[in-house]
N, C-alpha and C. Protein backbone atom coordinates (compact mmCIF):
# COMPACT_ATOMS: atom_id res chain seq x y z
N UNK A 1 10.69 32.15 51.35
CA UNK A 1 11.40 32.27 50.10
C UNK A 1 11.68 30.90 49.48
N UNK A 2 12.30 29.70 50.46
CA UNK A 2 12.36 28.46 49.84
C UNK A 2 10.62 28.05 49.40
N UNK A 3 9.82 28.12 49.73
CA UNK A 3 8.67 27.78 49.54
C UNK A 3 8.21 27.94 48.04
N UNK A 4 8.63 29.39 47.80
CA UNK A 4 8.47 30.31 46.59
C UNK A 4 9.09 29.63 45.62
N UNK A 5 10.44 29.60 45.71
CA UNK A 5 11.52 28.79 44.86
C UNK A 5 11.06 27.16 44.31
N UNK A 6 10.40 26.46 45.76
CA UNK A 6 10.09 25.28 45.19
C UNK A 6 8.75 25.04 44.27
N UNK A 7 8.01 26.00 44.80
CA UNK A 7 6.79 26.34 43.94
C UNK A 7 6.93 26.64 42.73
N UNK A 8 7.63 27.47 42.51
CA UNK A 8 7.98 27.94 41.22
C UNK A 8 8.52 26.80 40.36
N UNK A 9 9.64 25.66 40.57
CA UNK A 9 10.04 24.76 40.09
C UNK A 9 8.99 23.93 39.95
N UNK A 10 8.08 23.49 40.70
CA UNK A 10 6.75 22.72 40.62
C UNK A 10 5.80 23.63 38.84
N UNK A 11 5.91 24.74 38.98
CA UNK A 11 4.85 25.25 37.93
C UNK A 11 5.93 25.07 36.66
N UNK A 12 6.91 25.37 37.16
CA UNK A 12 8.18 25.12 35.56
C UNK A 12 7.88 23.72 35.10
N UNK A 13 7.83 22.56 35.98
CA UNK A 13 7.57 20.85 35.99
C UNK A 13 6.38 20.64 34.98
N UNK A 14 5.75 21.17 35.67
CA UNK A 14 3.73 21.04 35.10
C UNK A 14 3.75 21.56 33.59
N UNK A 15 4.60 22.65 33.53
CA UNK A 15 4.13 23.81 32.35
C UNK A 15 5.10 22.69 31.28
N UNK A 16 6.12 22.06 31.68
CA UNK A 16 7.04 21.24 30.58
C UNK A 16 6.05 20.16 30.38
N UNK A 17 5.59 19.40 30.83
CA UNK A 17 4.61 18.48 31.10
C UNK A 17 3.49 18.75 30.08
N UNK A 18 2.78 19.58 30.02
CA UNK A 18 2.13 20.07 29.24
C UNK A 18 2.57 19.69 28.06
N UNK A 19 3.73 20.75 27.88
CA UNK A 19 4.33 20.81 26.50
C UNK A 19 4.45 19.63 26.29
N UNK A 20 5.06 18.97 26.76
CA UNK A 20 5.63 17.71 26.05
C UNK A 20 3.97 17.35 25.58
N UNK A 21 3.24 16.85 26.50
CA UNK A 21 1.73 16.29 26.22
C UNK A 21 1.75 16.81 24.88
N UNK A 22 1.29 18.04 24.68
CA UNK A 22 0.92 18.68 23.53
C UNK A 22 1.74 18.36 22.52
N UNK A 23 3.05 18.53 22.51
CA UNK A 23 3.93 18.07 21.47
C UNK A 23 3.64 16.27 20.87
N UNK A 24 3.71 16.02 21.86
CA UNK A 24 3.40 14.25 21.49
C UNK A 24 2.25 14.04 20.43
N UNK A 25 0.81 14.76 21.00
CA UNK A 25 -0.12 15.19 21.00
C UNK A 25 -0.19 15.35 18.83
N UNK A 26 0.21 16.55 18.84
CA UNK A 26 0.38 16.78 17.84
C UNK A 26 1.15 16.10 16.71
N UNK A 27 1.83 15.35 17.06
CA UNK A 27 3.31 14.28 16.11
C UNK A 27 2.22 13.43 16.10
N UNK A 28 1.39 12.56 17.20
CA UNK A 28 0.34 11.83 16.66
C UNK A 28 -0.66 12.20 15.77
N UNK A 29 -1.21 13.37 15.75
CA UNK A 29 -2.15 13.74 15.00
C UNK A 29 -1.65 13.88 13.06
N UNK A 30 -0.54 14.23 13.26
CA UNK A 30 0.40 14.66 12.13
C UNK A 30 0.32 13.61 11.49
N UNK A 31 0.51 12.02 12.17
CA UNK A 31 0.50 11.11 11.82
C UNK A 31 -0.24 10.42 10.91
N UNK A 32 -1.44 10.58 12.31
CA UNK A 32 -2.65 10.02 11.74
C UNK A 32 -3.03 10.48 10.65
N UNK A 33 -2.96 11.37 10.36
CA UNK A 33 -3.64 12.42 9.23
C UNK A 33 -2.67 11.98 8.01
N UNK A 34 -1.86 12.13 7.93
CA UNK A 34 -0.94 11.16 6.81
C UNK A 34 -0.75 9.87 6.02
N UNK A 35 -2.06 9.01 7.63
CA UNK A 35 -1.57 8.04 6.85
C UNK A 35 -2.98 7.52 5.65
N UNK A 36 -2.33 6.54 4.69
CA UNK A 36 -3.16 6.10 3.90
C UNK A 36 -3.77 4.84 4.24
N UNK A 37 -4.99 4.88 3.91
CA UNK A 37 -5.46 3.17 3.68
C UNK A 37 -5.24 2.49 3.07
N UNK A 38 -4.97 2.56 1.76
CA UNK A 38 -4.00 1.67 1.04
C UNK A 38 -2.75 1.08 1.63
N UNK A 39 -2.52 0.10 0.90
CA UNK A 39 -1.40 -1.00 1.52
C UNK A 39 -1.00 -1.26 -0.11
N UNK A 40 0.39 -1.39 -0.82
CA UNK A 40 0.81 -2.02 -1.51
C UNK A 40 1.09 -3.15 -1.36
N UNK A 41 1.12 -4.16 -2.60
CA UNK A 41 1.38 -5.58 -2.61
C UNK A 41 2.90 -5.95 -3.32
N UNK A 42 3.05 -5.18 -3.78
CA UNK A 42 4.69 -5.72 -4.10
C UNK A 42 4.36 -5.62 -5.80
N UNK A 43 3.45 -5.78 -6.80
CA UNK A 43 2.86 -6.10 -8.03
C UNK A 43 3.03 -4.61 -8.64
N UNK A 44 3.45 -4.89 -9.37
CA UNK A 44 3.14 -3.91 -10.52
C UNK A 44 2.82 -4.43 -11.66
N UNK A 45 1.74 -3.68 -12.73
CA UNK A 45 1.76 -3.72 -14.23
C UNK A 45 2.98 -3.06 -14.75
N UNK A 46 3.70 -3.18 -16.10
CA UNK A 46 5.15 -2.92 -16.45
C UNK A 46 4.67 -1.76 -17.42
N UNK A 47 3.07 -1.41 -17.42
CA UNK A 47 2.83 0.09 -18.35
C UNK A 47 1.68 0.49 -18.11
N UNK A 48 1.15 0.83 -16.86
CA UNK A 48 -0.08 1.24 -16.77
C UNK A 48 -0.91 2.20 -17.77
N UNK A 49 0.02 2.46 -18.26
CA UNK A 49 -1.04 3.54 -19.71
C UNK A 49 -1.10 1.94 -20.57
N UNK A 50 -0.84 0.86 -20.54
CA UNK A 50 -1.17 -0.25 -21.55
C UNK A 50 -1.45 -1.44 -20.61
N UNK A 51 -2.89 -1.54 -19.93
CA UNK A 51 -2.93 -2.71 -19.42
C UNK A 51 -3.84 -3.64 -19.73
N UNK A 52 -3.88 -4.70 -20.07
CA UNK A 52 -4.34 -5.48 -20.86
C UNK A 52 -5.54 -6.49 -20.11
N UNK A 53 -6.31 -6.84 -21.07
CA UNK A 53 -7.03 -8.09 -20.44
C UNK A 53 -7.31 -8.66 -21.24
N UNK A 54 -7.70 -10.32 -20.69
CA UNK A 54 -8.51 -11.41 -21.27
C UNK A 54 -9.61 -11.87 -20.80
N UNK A 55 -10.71 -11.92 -21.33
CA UNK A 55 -12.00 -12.44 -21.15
C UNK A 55 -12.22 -13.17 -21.94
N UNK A 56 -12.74 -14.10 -21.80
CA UNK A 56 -13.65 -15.34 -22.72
C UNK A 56 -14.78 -14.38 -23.05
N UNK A 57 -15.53 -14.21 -24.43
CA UNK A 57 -16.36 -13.99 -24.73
C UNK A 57 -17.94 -14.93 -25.24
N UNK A 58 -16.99 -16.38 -24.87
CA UNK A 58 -18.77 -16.82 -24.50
C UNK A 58 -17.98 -18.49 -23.93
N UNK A 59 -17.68 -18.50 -22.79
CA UNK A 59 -17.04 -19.76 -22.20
C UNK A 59 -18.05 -20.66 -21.93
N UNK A 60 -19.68 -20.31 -21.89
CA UNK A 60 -20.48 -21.49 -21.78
C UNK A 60 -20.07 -21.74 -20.35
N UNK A 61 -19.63 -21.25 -19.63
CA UNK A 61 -19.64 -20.87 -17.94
C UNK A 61 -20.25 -19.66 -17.50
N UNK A 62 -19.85 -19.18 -17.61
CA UNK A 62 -20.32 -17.56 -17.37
C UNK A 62 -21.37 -17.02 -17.98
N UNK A 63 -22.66 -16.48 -18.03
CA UNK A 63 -23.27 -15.79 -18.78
C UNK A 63 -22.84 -14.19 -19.64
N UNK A 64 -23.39 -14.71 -20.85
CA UNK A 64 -22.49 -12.79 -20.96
C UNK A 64 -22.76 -11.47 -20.51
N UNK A 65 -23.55 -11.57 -19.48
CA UNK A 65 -24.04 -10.59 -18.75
C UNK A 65 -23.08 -10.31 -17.50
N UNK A 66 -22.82 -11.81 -17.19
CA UNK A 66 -21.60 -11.62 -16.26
C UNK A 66 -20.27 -11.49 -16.40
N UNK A 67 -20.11 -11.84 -17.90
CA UNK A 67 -18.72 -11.21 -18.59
C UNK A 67 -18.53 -9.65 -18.53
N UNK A 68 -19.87 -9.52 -19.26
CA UNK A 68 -20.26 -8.13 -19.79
C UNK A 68 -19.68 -7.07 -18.06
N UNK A 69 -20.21 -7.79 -17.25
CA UNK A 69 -20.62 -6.89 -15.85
C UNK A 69 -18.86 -6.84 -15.50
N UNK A 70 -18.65 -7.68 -15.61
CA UNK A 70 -16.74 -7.93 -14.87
C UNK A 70 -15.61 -7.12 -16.05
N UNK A 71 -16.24 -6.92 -17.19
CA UNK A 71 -15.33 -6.40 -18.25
C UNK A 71 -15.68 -5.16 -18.00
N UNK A 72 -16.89 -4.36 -17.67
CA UNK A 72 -17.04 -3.03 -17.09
C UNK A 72 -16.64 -2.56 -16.16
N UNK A 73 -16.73 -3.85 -14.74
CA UNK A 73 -15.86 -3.03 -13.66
C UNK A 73 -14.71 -3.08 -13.65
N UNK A 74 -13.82 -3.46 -14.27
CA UNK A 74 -12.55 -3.50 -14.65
C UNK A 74 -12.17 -2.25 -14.89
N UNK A 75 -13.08 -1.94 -16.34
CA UNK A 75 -12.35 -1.13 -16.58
C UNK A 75 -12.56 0.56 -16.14
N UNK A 76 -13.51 0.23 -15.16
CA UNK A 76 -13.68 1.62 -14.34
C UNK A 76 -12.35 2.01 -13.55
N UNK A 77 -11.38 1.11 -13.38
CA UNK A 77 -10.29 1.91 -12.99
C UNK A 77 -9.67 2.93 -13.51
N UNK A 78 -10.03 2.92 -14.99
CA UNK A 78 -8.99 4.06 -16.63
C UNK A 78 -10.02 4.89 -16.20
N UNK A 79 -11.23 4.75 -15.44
CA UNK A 79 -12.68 6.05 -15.51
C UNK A 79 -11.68 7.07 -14.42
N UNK A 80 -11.36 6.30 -13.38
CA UNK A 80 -11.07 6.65 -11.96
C UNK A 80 -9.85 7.05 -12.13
N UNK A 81 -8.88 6.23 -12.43
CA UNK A 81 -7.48 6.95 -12.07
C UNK A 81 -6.84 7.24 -13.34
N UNK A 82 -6.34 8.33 -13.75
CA UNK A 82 -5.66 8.90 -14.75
C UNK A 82 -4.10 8.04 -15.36
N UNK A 83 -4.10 7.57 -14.27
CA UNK A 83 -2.56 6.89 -13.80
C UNK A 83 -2.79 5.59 -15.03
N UNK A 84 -3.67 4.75 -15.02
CA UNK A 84 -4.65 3.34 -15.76
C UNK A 84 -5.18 3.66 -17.45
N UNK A 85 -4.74 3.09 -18.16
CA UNK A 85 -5.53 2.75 -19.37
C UNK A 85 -6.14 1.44 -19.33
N UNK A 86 -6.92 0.95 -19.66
CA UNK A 86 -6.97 -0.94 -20.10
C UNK A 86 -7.90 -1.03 -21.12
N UNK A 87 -7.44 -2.39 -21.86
CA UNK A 87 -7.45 -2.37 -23.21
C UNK A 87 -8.16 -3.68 -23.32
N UNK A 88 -8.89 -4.45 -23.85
CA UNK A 88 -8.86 -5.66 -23.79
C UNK A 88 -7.94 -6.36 -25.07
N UNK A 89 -7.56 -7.75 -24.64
CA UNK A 89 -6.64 -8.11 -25.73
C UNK A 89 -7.64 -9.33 -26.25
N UNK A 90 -6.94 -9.76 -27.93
CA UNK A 90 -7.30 -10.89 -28.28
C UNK A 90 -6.48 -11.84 -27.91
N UNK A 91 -5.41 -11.84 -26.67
CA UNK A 91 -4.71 -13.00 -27.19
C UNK A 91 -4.65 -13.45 -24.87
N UNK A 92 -4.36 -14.69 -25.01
CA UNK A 92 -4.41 -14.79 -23.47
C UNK A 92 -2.79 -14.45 -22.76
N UNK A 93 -2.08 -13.66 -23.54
CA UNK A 93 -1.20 -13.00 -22.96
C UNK A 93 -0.67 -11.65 -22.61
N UNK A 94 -1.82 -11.47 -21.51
CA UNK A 94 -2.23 -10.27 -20.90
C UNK A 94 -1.83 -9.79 -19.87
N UNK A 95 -2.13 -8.80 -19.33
CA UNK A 95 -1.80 -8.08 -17.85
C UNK A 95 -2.51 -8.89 -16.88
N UNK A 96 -3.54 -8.99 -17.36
CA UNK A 96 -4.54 -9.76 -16.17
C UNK A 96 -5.10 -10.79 -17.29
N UNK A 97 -5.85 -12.10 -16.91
CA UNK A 97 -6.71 -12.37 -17.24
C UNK A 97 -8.04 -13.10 -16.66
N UNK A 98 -8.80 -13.10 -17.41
CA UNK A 98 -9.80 -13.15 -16.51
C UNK A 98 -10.70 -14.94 -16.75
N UNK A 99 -10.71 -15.90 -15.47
CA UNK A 99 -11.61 -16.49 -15.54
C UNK A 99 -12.57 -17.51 -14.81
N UNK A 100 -13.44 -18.05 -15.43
CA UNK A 100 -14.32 -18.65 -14.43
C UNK A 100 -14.60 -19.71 -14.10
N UNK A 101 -14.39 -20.00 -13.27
CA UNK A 101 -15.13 -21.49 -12.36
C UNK A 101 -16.17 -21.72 -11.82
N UNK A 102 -17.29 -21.50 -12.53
CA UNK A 102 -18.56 -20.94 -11.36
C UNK A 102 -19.26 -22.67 -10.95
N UNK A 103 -18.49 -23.65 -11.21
CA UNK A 103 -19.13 -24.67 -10.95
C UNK A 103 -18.32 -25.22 -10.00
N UNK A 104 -17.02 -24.37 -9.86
CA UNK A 104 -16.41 -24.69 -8.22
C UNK A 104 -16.33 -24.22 -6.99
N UNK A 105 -16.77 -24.57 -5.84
CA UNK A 105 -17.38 -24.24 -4.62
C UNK A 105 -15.63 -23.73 -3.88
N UNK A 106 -15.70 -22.57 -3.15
CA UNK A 106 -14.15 -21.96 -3.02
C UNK A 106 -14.54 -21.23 -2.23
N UNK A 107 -13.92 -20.93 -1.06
CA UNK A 107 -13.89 -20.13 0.14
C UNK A 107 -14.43 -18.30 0.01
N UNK A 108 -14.12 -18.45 -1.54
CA UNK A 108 -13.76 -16.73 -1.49
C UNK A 108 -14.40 -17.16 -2.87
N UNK A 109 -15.15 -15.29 -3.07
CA UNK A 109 -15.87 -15.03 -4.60
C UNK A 109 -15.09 -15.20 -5.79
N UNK A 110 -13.93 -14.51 -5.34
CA UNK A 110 -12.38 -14.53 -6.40
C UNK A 110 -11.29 -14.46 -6.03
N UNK A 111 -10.48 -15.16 -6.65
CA UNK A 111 -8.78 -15.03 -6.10
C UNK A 111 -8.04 -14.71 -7.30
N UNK A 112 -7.11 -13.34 -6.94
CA UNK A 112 -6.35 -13.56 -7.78
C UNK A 112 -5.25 -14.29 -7.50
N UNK A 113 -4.28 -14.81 -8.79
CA UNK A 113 -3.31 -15.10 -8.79
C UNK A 113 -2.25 -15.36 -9.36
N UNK A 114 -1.01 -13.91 -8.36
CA UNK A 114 -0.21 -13.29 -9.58
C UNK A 114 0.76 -14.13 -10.26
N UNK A 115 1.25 -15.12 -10.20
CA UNK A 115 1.84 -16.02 -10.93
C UNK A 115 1.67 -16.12 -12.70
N UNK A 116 0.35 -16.20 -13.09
CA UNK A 116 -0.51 -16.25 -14.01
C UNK A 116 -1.45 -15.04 -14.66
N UNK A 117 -1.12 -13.93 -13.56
CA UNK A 117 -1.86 -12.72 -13.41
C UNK A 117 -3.66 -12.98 -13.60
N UNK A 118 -3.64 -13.68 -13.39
CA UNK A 118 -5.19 -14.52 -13.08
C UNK A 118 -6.32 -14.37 -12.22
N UNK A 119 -7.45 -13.73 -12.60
CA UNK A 119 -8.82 -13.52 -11.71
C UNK A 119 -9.39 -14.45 -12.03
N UNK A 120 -9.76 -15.22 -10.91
CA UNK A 120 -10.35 -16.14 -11.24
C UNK A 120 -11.66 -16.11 -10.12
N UNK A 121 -13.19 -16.72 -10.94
CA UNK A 121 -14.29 -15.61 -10.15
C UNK A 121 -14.75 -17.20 -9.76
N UNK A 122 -15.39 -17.66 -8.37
CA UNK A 122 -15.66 -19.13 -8.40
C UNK A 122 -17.28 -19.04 -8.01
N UNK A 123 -17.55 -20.39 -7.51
CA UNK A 123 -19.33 -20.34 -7.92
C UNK A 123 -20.08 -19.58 -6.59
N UNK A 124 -19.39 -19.22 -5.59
CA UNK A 124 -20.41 -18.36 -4.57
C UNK A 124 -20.52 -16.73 -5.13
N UNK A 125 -19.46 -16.49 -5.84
CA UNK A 125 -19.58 -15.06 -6.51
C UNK A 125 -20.94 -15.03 -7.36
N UNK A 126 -21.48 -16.22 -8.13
CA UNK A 126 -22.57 -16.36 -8.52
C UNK A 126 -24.02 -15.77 -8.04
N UNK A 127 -23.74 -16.05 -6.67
CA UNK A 127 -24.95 -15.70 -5.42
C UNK A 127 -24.99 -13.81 -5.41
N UNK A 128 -23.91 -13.06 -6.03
CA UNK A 128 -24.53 -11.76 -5.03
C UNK A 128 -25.14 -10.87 -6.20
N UNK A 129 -25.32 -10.22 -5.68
CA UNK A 129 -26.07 -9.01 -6.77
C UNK A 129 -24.98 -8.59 -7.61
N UNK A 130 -25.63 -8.09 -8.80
CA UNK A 130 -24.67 -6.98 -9.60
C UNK A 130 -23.32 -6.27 -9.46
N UNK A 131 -24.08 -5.68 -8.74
CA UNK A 131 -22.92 -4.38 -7.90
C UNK A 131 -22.15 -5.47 -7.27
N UNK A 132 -22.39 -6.23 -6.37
CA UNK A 132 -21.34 -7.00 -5.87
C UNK A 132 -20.41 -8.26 -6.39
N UNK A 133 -20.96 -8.25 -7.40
CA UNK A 133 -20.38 -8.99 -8.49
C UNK A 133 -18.98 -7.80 -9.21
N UNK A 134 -19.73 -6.89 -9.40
CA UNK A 134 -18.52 -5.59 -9.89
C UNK A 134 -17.78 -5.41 -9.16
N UNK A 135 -18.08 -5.24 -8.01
CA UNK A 135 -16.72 -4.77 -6.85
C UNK A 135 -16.35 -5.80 -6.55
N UNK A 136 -16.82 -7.23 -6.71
CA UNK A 136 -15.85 -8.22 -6.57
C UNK A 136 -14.57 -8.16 -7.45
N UNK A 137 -14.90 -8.08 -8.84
CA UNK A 137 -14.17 -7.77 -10.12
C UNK A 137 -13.01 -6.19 -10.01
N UNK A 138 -13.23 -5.66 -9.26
CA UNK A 138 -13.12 -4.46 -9.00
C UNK A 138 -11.47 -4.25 -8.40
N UNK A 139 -12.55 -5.12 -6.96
CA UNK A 139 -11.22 -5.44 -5.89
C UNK A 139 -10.12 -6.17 -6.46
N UNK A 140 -10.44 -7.09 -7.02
CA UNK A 140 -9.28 -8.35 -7.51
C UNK A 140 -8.39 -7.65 -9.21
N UNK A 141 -8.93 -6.90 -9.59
CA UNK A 141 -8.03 -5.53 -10.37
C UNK A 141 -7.20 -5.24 -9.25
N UNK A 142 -7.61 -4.76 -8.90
CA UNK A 142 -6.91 -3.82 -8.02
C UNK A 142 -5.91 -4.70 -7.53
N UNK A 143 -5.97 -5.57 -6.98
CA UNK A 143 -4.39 -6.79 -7.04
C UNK A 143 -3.49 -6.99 -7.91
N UNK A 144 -4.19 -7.17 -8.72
CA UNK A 144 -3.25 -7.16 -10.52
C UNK A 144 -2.84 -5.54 -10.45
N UNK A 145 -2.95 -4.66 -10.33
CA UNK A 145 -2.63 -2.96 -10.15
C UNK A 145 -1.94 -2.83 -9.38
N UNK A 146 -1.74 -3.68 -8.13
CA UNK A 146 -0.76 -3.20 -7.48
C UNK A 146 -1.09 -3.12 -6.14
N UNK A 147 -2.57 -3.24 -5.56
CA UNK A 147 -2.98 -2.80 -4.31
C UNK A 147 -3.35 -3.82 -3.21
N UNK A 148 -3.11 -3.90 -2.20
CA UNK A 148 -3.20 -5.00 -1.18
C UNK A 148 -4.68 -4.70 -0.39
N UNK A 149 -5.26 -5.35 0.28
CA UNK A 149 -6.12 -4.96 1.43
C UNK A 149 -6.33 -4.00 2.50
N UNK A 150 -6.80 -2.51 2.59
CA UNK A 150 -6.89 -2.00 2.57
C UNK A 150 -6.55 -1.82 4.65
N UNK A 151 -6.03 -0.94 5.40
CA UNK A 151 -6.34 -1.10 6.88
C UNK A 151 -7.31 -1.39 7.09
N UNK A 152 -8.37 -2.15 8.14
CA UNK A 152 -9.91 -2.31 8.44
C UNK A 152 -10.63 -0.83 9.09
N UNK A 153 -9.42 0.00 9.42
CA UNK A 153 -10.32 1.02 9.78
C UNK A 153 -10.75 2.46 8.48
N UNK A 154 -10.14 1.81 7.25
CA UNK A 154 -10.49 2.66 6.55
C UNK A 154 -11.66 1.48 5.67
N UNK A 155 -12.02 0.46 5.71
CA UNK A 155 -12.80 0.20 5.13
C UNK A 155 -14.05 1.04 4.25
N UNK A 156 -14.67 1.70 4.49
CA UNK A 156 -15.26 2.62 3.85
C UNK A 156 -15.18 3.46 2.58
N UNK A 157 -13.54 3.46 2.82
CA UNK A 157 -13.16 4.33 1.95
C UNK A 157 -12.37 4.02 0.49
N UNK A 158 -12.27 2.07 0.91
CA UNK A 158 -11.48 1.66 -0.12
C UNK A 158 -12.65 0.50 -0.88
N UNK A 159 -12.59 0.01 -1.76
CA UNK A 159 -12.87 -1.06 -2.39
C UNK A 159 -11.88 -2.04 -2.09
N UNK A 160 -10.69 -1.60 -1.96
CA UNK A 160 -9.75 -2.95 -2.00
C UNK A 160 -9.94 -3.42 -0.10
N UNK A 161 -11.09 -3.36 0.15
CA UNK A 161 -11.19 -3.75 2.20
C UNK A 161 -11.31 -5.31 1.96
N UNK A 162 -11.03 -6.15 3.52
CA UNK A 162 -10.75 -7.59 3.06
C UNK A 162 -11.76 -8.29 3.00
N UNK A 163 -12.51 -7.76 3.60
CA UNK A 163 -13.82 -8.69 4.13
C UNK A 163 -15.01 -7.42 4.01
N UNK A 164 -16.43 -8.11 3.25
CA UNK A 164 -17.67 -7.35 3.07
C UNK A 164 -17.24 -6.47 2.10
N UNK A 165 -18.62 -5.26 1.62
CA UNK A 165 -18.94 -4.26 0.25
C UNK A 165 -19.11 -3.02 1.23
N UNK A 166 -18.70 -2.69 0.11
CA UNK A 166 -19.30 -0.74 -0.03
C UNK A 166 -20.42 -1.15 -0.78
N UNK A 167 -20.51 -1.97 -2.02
CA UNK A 167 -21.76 -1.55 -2.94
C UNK A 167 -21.31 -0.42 -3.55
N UNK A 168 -20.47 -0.32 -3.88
CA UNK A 168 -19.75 0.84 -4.89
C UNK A 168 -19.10 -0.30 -6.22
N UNK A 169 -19.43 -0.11 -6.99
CA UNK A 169 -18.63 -0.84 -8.25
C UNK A 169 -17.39 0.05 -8.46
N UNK A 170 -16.52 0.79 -7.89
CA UNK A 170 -15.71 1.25 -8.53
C UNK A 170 -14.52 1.46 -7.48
N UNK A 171 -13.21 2.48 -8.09
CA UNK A 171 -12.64 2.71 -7.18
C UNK A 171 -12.91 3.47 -6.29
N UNK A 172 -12.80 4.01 -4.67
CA UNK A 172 -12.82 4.66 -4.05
C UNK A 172 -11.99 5.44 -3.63
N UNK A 173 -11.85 6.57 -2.90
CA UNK A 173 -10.97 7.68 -2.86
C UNK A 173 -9.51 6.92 -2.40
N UNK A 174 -9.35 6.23 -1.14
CA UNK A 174 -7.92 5.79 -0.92
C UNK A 174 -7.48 4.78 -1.97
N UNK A 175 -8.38 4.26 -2.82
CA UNK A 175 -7.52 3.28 -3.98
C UNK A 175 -7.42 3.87 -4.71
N UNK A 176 -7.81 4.88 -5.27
CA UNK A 176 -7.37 6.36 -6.13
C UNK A 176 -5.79 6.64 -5.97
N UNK A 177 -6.08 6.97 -4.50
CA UNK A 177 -4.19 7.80 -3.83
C UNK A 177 -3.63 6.19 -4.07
N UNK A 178 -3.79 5.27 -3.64
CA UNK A 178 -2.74 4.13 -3.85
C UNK A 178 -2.16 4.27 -5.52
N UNK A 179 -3.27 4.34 -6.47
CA UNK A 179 -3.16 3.90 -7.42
C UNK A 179 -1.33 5.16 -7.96
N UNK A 180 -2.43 6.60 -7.74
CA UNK A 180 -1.53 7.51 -7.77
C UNK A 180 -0.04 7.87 -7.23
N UNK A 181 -0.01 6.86 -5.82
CA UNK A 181 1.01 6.77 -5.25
C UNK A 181 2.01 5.57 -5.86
N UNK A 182 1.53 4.94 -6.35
CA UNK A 182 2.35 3.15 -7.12
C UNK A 182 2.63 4.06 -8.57
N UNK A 183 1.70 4.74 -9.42
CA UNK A 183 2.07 4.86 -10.86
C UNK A 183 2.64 6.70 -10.66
């Protein structure tokens, strides 16, 4: 009978054991599944239905093909998120503005910087293709918007990732929900 008794407390042990496993189990999964790839940066625009830009329209730096290309992927964010209008302005006191250094050699294709609300595109951005010229332009919106670097394990899914392309000129599904989640 003691045998029985302790046995029985042994299968009560195991069977809680379980549960708990499973419970844990599940609060992680709950988790995971919740979370976003997006990361906010602290930035906001002060009217996303009115966001503005500046481009040089012939700076004698830039070709206007490469104006042309960076003023389009820009404004594929108003394509993508409902949340975004952008407008371009005549005057250089804008939401963002945009410009170029392509005759200065710089660690990175573009930096923004929000002080000045400033994209500024430097001379290795010169080197990539099209498309990666756009999602360079793309990503660095998306700073001025509000969005930080994306987790590395959702890379795929964002444009705003820190390092390397999708080859997507536009936004992608988790900079969508960021965008939607900030505006």
């Amino acid at each position: 009978m003691i045998h029985s008794v302790q046995k029985d407390k042994k299968e009560v042990r195991e069977k809680m054991k379980r549960i708990t496993s499973l419970i844990l189990l599940l609060c992680f999964m709950m988790f995971s599944l919740s979370a976003n790839a997006y990361q906010l940066n602290g930035h906001r625009v002060v009217n996303p239905q009115y966001v503005t830009y500046w481009a040089p329209t012939n700076d004698g730096i830039a070709t206007p093909t490469e104006i042309d290309a960076v003023v389009s992927a820009i404004s594929s964010w108003q394509v993508h998120c409902p949340e975004i209008k952008i407008f371009r302005s005549n005057t250089i006191n804008a939401s963002m503005i945009i410009d170029f250094y392509l005759d200065v050699d710089n660690d990175a294709y573009a930096v923004t910087y929000f002080n000045s609300k400033e994209i500024a595109f430097y001379k290795p951005w010169r080197s990539l293709s099209m498309v990666r010229k756009q999602e360079t332009a793309v990503h660095e919106a998306g700073h001025i918007l509000g969005l930080e670097h994306c987790q590395p394990q959702y890379n795929s899914e964002a444009v705003m990732r820190k390092d390397g392309f999708n080859d997507l000129a536009c936004p992608l599904a988790d900079d969508k929900r960021g965008i939607a989640a900030l505006y």
